[in-house]
C-alpha atoms as a PDB file:
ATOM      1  CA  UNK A   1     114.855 169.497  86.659  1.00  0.00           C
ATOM      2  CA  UNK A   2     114.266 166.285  86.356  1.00  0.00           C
ATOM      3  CA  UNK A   3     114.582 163.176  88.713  1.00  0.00           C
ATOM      4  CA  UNK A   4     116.474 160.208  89.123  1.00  0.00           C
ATOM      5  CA  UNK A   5     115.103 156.924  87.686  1.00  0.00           C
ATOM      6  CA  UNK A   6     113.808 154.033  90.056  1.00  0.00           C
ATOM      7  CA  UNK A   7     117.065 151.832  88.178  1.00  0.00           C
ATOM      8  CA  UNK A   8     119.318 155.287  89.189  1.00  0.00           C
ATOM      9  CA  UNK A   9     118.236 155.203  92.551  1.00  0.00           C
ATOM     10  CA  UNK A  10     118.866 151.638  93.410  1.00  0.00           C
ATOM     11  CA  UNK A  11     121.908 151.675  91.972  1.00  0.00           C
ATOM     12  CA  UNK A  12     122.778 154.691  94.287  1.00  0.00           C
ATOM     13  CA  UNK A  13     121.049 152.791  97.382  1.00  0.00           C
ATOM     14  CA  UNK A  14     123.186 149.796  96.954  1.00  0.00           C
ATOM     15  CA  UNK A  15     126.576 151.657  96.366  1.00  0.00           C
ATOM     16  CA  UNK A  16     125.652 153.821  99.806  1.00  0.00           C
ATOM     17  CA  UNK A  17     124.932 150.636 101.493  1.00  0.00           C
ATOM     18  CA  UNK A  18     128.063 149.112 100.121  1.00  0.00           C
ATOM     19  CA  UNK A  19     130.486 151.750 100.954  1.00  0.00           C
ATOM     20  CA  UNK A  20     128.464 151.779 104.467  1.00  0.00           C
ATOM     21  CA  UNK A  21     129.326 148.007 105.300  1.00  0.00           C
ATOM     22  CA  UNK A  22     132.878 148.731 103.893  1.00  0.00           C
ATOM     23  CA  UNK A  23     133.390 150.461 107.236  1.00  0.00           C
ATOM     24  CA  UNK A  24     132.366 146.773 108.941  1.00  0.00           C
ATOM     25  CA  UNK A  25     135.418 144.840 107.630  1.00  0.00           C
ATOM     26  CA  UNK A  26     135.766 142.120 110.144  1.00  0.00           C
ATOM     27  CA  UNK A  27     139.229 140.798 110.254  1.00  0.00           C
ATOM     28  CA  UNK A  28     139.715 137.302 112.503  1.00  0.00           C
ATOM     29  CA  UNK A  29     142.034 137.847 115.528  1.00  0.00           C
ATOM     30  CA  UNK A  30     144.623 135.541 116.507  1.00  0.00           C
ATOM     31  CA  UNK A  31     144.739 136.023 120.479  1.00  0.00           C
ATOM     32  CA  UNK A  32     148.381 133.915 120.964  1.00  0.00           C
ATOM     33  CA  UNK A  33     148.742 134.123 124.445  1.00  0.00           C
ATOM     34  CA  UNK A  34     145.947 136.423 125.284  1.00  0.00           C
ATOM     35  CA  UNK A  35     147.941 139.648 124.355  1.00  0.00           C
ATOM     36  CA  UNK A  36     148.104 141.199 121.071  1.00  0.00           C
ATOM     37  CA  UNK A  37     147.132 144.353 119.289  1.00  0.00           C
ATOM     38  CA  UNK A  38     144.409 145.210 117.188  1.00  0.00           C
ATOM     39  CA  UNK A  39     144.461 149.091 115.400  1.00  0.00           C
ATOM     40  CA  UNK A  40     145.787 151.385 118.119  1.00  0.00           C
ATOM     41  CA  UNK A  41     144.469 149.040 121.099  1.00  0.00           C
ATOM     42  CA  UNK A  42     146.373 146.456 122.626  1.00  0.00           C
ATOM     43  CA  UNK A  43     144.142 143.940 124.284  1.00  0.00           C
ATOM     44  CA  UNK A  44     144.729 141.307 127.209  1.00  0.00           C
ATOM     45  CA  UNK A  45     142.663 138.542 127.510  1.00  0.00           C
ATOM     46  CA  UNK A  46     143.472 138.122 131.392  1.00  0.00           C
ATOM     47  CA  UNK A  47     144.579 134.857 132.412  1.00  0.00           C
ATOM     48  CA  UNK A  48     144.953 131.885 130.364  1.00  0.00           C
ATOM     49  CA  UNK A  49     143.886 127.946 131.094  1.00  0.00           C
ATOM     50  CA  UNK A  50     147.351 127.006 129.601  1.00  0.00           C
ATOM     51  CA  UNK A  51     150.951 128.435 129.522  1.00  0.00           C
ATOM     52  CA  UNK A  52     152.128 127.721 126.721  1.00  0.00           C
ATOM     53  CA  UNK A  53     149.152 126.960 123.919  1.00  0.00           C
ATOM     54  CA  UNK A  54     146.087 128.434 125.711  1.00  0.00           C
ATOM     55  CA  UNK A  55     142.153 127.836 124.254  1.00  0.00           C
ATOM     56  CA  UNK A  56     140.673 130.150 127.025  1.00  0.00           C
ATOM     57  CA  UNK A  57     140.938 133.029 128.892  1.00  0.00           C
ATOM     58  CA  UNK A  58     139.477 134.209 132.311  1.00  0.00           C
ATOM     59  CA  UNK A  59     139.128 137.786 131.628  1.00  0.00           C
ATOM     60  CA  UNK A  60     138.341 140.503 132.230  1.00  0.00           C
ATOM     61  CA  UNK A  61     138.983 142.233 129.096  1.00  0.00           C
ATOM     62  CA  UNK A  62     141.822 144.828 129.238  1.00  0.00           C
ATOM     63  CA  UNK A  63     142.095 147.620 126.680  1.00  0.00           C
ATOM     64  CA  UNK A  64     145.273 150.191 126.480  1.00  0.00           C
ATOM     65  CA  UNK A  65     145.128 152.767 124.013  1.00  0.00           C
ATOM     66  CA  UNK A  66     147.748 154.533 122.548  1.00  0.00           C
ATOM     67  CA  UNK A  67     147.649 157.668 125.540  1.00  0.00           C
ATOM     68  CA  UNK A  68     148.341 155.281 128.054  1.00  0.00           C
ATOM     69  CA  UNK A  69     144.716 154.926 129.279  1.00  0.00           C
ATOM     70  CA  UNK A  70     143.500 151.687 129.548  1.00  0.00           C
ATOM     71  CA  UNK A  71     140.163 150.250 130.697  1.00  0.00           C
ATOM     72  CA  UNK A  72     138.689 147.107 132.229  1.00  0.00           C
ATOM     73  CA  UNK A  73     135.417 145.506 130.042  1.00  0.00           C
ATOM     74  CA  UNK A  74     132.698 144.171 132.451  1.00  0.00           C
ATOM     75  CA  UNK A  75     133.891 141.243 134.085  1.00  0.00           C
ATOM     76  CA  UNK A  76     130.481 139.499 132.797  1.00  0.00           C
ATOM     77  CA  UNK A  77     132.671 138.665 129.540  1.00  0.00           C
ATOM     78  CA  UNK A  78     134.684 135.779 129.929  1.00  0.00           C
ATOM     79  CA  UNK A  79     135.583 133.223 129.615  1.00  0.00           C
ATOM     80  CA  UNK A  80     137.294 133.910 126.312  1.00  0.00           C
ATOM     81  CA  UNK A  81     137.675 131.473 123.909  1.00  0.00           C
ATOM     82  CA  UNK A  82     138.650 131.625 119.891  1.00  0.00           C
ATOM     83  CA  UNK A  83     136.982 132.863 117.715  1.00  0.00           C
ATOM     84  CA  UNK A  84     137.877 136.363 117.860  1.00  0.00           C
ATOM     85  CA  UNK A  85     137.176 139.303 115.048  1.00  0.00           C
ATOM     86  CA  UNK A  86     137.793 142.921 115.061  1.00  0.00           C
ATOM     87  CA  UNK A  87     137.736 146.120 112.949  1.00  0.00           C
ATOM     88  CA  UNK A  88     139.217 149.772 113.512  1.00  0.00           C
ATOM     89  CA  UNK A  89     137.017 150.609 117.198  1.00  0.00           C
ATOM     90  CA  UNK A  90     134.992 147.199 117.577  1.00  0.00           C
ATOM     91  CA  UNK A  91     136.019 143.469 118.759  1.00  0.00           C
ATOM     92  CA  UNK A  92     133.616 140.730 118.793  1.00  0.00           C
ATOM     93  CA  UNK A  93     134.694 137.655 121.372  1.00  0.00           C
ATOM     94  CA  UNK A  94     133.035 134.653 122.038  1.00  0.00           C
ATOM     95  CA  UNK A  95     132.579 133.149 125.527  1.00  0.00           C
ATOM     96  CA  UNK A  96     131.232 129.970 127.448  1.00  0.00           C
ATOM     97  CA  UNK A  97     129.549 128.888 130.704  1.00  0.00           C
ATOM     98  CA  UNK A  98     129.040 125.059 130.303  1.00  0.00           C
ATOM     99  CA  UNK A  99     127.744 124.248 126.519  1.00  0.00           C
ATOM    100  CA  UNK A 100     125.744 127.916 126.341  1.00  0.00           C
ATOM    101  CA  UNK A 101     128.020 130.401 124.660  1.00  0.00           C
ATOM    102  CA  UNK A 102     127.410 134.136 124.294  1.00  0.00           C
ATOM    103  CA  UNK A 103     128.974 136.558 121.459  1.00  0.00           C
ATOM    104  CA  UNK A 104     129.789 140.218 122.677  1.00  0.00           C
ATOM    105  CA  UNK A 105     130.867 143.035 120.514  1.00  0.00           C
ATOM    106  CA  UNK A 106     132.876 145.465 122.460  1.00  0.00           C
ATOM    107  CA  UNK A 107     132.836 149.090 121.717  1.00  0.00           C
ATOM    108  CA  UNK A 108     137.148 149.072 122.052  1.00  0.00           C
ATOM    109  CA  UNK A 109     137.715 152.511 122.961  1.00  0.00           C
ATOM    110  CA  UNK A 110     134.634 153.367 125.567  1.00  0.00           C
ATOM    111  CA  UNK A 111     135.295 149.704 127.190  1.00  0.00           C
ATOM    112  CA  UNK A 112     131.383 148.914 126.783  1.00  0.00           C
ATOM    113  CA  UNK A 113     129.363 145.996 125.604  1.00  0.00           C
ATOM    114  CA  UNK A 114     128.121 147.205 122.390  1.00  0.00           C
ATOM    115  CA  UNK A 115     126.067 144.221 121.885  1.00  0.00           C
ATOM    116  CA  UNK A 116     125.326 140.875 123.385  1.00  0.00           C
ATOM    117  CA  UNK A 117     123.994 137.416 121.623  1.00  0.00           C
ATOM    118  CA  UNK A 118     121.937 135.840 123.608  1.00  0.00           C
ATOM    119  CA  UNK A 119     123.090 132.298 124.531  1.00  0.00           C
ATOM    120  CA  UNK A 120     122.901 129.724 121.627  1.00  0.00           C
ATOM    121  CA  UNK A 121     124.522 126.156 121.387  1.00  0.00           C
ATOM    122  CA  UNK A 122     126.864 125.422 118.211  1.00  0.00           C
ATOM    123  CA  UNK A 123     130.001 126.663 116.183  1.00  0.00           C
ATOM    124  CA  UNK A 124     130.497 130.617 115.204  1.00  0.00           C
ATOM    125  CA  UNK A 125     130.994 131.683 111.777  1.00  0.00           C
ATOM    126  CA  UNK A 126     131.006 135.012 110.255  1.00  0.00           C
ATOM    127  CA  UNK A 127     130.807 135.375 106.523  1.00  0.00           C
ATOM    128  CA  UNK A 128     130.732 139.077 104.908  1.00  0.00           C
ATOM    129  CA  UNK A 129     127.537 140.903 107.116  1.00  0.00           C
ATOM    130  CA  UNK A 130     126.178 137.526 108.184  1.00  0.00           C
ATOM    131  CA  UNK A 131     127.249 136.235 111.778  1.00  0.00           C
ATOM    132  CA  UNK A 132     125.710 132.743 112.735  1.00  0.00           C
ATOM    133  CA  UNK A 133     125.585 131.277 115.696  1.00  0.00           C
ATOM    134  CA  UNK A 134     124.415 127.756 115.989  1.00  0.00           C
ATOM    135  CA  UNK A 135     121.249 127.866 114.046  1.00  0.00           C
ATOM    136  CA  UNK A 136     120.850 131.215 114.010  1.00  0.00           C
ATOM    137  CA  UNK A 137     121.901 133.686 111.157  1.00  0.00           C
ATOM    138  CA  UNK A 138     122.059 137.697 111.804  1.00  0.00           C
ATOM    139  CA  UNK A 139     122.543 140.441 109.562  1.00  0.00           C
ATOM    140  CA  UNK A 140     125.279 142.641 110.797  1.00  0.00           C
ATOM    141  CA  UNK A 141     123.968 146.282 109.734  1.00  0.00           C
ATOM    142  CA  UNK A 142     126.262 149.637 108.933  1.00  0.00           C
ATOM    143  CA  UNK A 143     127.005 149.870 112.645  1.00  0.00           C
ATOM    144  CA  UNK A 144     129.036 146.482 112.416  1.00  0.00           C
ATOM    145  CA  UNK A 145     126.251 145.510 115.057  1.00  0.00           C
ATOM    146  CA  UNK A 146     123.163 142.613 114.495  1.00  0.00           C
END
């Protein structure tokens, strides 16, 4: 039996990894008012700084699925402010606390901080499995996590 070429086999790693970070599709989220769904969640930002065109949101983070549970996400993540991005079980949200901000991914259907930035100065961008914030570029692996 023979076995596979070094070409065959990186060909095969980088459709595996491909198909892997397929899973990762991070779609932006427009929050309107601070309620709006997202797969089978529907999220509420808590309150908002302004009635009718809020920027912010107070928190905390509530998460109803489609059984009629719902869940509170540590209080620890607001304030909420745009941008947002989520795929099929994972949100990423972006808060503040003077100029510092701090990006959390949420795990949407335990509730749970998945992941959490440490605090950085600058705009957010997120660009195929590379998430920057400020001056500082991460590579988002499979798990849709840095």
């Amino acid at each position: 039996m023979s076995r596979p070429t070094a070409p065959w086999a990186a060909l095969m790693l980088a459709i595996a990894t491909q198909a892997a970070c397929a899973t990762c599709q991070w779609q932006p989220l427009d929050p309107g008012r601070g309620h709006f769904t997202t797969g089978p969640f529907s999220i509420d930002l808590g309150t908002a700084d302004q009635a009718g065109s809020p920027t912010a949101w107070q928190g905390p983070i509530t998460i109803s699925q489609a059984g009629g549970t719902s869940c509170s996400v540590d209080p620890s993540v607001g304030i909420i402010e745009r941008p947002l991005f989520a795929t099929a079980q994972k949100m990423m949200v972006s808060t503040y606390s003077g100029s510092n901000k701090t990006v959390f991914i949420i795990d949407s259907a335990r509730c749970k901080i998945a992941w959490k930035s440490r605090p950085f100065d600058g705009t957010i961008r997120l660009s195929g499995d590379r998430l920057s914030l400020g001056a500082m570029t991460l590579l988002l692996k499979p798990s849709c996590l840095p």
